[in-house]
Structures are given as structure tokens and as C-alpha cells.
N, C-alpha and C. Protein backbone atom coordinates (compact mmCIF):
# COMPACT_ATOMS: atom_id res chain seq x y z
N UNK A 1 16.96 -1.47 8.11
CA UNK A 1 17.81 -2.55 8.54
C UNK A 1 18.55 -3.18 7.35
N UNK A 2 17.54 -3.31 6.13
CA UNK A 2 18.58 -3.86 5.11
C UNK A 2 19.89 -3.03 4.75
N UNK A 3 19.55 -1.77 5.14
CA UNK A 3 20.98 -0.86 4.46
C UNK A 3 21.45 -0.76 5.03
N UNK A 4 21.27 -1.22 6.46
CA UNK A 4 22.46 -0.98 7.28
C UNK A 4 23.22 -2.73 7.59
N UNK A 5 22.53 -3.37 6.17
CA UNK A 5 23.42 -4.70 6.43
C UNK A 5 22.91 -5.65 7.67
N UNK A 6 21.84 -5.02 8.45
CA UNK A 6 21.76 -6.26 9.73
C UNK A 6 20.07 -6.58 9.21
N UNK A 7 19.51 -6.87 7.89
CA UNK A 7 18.11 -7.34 8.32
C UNK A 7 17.98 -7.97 6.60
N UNK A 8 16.43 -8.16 6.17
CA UNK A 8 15.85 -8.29 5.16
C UNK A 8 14.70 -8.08 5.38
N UNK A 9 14.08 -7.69 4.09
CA UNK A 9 12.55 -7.12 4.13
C UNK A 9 12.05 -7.76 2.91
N UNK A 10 10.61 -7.61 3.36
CA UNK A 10 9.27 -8.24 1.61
C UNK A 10 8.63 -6.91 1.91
N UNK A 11 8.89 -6.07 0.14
CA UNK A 11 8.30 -4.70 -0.06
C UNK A 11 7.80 -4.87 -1.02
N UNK A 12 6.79 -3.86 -1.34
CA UNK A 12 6.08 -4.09 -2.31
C UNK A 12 6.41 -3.71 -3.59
N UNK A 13 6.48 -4.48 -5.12
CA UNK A 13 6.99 -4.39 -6.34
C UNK A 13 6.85 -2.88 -6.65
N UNK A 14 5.70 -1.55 -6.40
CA UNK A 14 5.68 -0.39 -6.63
C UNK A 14 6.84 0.14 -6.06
N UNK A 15 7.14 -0.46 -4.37
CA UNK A 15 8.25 0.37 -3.85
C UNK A 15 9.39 0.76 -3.94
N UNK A 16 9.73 -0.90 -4.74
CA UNK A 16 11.34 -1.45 -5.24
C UNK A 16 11.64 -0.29 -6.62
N UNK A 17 10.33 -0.38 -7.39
CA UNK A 17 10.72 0.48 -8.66
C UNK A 17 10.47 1.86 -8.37
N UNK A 18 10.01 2.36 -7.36
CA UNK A 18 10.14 4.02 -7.22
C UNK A 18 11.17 4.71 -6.30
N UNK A 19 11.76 3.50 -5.36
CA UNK A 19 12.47 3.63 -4.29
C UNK A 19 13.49 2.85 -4.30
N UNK A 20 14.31 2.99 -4.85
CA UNK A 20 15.46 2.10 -4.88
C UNK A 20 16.39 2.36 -4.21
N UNK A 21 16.88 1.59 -3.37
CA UNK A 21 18.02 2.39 -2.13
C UNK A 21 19.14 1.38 -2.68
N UNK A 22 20.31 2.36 -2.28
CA UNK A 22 22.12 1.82 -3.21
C UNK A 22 22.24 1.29 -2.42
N UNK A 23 22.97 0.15 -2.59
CA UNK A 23 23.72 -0.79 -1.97
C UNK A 23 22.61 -2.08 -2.08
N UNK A 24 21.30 -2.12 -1.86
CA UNK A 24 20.65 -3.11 -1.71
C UNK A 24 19.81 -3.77 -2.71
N UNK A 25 19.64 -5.36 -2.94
CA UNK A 25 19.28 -5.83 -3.97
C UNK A 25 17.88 -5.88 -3.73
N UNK A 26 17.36 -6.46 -4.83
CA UNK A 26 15.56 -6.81 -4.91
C UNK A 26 15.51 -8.27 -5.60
N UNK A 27 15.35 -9.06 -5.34
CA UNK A 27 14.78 -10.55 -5.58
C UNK A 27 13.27 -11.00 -5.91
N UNK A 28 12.81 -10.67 -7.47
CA UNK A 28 11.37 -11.00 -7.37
C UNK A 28 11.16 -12.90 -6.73
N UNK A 29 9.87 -12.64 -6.29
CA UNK A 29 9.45 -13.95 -5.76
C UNK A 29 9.06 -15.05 -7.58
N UNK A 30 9.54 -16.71 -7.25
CA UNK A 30 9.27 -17.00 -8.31
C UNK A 30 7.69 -17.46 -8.27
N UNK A 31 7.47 -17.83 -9.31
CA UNK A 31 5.95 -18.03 -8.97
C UNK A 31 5.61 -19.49 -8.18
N UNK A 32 4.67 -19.59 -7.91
CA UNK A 32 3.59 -18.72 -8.12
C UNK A 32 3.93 -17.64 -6.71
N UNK A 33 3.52 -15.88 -7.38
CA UNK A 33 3.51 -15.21 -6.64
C UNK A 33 2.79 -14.93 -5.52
N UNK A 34 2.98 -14.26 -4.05
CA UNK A 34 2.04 -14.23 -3.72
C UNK A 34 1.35 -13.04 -3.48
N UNK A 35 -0.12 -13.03 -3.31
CA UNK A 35 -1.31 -11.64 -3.55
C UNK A 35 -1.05 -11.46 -2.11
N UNK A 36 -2.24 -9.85 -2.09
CA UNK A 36 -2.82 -9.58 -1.23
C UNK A 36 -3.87 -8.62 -1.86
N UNK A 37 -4.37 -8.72 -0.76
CA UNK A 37 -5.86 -7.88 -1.04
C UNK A 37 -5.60 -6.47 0.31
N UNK A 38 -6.22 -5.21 -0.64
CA UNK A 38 -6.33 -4.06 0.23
C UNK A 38 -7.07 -3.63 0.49
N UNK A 39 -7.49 -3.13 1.37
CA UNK A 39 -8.25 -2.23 1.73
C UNK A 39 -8.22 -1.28 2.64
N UNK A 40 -9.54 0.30 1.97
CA UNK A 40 -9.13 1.37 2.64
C UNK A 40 -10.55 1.59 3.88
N UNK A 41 -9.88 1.85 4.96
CA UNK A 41 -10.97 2.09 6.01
C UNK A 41 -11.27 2.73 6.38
N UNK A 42 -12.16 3.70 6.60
CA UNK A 42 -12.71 4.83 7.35
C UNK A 42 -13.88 5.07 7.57
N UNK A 43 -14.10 6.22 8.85
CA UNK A 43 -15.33 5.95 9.74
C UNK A 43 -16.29 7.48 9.22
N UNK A 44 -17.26 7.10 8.52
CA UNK A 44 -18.47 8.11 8.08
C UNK A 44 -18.62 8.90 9.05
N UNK A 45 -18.71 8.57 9.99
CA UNK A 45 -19.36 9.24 11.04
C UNK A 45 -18.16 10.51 11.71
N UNK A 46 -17.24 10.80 11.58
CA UNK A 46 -16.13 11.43 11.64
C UNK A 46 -15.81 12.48 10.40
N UNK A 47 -15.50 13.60 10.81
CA UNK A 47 -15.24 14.74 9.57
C UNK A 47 -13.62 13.89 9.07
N UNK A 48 -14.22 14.50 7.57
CA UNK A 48 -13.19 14.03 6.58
C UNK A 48 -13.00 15.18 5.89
N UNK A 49 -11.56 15.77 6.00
CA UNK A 49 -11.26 17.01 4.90
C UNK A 49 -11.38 16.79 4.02
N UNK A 50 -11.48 18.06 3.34
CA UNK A 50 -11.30 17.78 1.45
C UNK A 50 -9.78 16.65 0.97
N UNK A 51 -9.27 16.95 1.96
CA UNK A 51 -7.74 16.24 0.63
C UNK A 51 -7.91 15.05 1.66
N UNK A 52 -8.49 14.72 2.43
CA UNK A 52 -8.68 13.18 2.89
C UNK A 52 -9.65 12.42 1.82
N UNK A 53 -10.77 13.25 1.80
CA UNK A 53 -11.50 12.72 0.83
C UNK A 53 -11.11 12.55 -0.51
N UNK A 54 -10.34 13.61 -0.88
CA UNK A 54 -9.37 13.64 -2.48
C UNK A 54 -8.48 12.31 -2.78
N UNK A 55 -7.56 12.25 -0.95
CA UNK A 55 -6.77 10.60 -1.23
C UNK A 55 -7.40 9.14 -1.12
N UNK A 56 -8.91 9.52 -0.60
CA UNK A 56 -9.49 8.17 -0.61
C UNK A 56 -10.42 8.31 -2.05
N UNK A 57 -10.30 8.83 -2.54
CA UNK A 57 -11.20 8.82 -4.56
C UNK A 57 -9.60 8.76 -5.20
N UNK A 58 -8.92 8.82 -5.31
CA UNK A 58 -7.39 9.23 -5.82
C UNK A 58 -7.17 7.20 -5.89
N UNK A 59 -7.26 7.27 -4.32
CA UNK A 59 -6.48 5.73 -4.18
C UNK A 59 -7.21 5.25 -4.95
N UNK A 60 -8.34 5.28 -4.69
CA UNK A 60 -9.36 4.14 -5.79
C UNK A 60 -9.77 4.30 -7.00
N UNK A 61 -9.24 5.07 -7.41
CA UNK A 61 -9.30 5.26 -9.07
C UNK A 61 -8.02 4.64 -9.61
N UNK A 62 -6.70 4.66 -8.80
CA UNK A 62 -5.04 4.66 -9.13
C UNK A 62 -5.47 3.20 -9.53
N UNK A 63 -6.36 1.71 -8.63
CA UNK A 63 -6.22 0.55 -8.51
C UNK A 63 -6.79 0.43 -9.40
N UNK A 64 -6.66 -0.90 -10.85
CA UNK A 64 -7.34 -1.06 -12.01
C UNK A 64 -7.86 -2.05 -11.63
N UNK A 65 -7.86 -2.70 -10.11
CA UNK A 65 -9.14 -3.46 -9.82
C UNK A 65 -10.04 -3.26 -9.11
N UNK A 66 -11.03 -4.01 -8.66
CA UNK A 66 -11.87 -2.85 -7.89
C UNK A 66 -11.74 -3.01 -6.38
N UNK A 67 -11.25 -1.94 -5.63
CA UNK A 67 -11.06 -2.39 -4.42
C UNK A 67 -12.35 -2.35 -3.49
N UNK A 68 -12.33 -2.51 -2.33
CA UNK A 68 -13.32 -2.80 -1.06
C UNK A 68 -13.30 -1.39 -0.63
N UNK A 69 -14.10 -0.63 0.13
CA UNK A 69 -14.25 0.83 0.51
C UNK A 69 -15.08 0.30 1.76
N UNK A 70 -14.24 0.05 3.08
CA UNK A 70 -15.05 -0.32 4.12
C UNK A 70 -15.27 1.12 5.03
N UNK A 71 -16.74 1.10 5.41
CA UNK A 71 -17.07 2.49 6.21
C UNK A 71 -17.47 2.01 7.68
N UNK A 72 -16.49 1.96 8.86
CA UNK A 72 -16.59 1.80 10.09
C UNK A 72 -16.92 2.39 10.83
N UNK A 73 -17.97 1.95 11.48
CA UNK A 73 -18.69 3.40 12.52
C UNK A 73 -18.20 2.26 13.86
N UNK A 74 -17.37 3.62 14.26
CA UNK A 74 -16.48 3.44 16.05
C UNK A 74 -17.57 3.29 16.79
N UNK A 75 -17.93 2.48 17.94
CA UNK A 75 -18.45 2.41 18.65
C UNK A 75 -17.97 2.99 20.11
């Protein structure tokens, strides 16, 4: 929507610098900024491929803080 001129969006600072689309600006927020907290979810109890399992050790090594690793068993 922003590139097509009818919207605005809040993306995340990784996205702006790997993804930069022409025509459209980026406005950091002034401070104080605001956080969020992430987290990755998945259910033990469910097969997990190798490269599922590869992107959930991958993600959490990439973060230099320590994230949450919640394991949800579906009822």
C-alpha cells in the first residue's frame, strides 16, 4: 500500500535496511523507541524436519539476546 501511494506502514529497522523499496521513505521513531519482545512457538509433540529444526537453532543463535523458546502441546 505504501508504494502504491494509498497507505503507511511500522516495519521493522532489519527490513528497511535489507529491503528498501524506490519511491518510499523510512522515518526512524524518535526516542524513546519502542521494543518488542519475540517469540518462537512450536509444538514438541508434532514432527519437525531437519531444516525446521535448523531455522528454529539458526533464529536463536542470529538474536544477541536471549530469546523465549515456547513448546506448545495442542490440545
Amino acid at each position: 500500500m505504501v508504494a502504491a501511494e494509498i497507505g503507511i506502514s511500522i516495519v521493522p529497522q532489519m527490513m528497511v535496511k535489507h529491503q528498501a523499496i524506490p519511491g518510499c521513505v523510512s522515518l526512524p521513531f524518535a526516542p524513546p523507541v519502542p521494543e518488542r519482545e519475540l517469540n518462537l512457538l512450536y509444538n514438541p509433540l508434532r514432527f519437525q524436519s531437519k531444516a525446521a529444526a535448523a531455522f528454529r537453532q539458526e533464529t536463536a543463535a542470529a538474536f544477541s539476546s536471549p530469546i523465549t523458546l515456547i513448546a506448545h502441546n495442542a490440545n
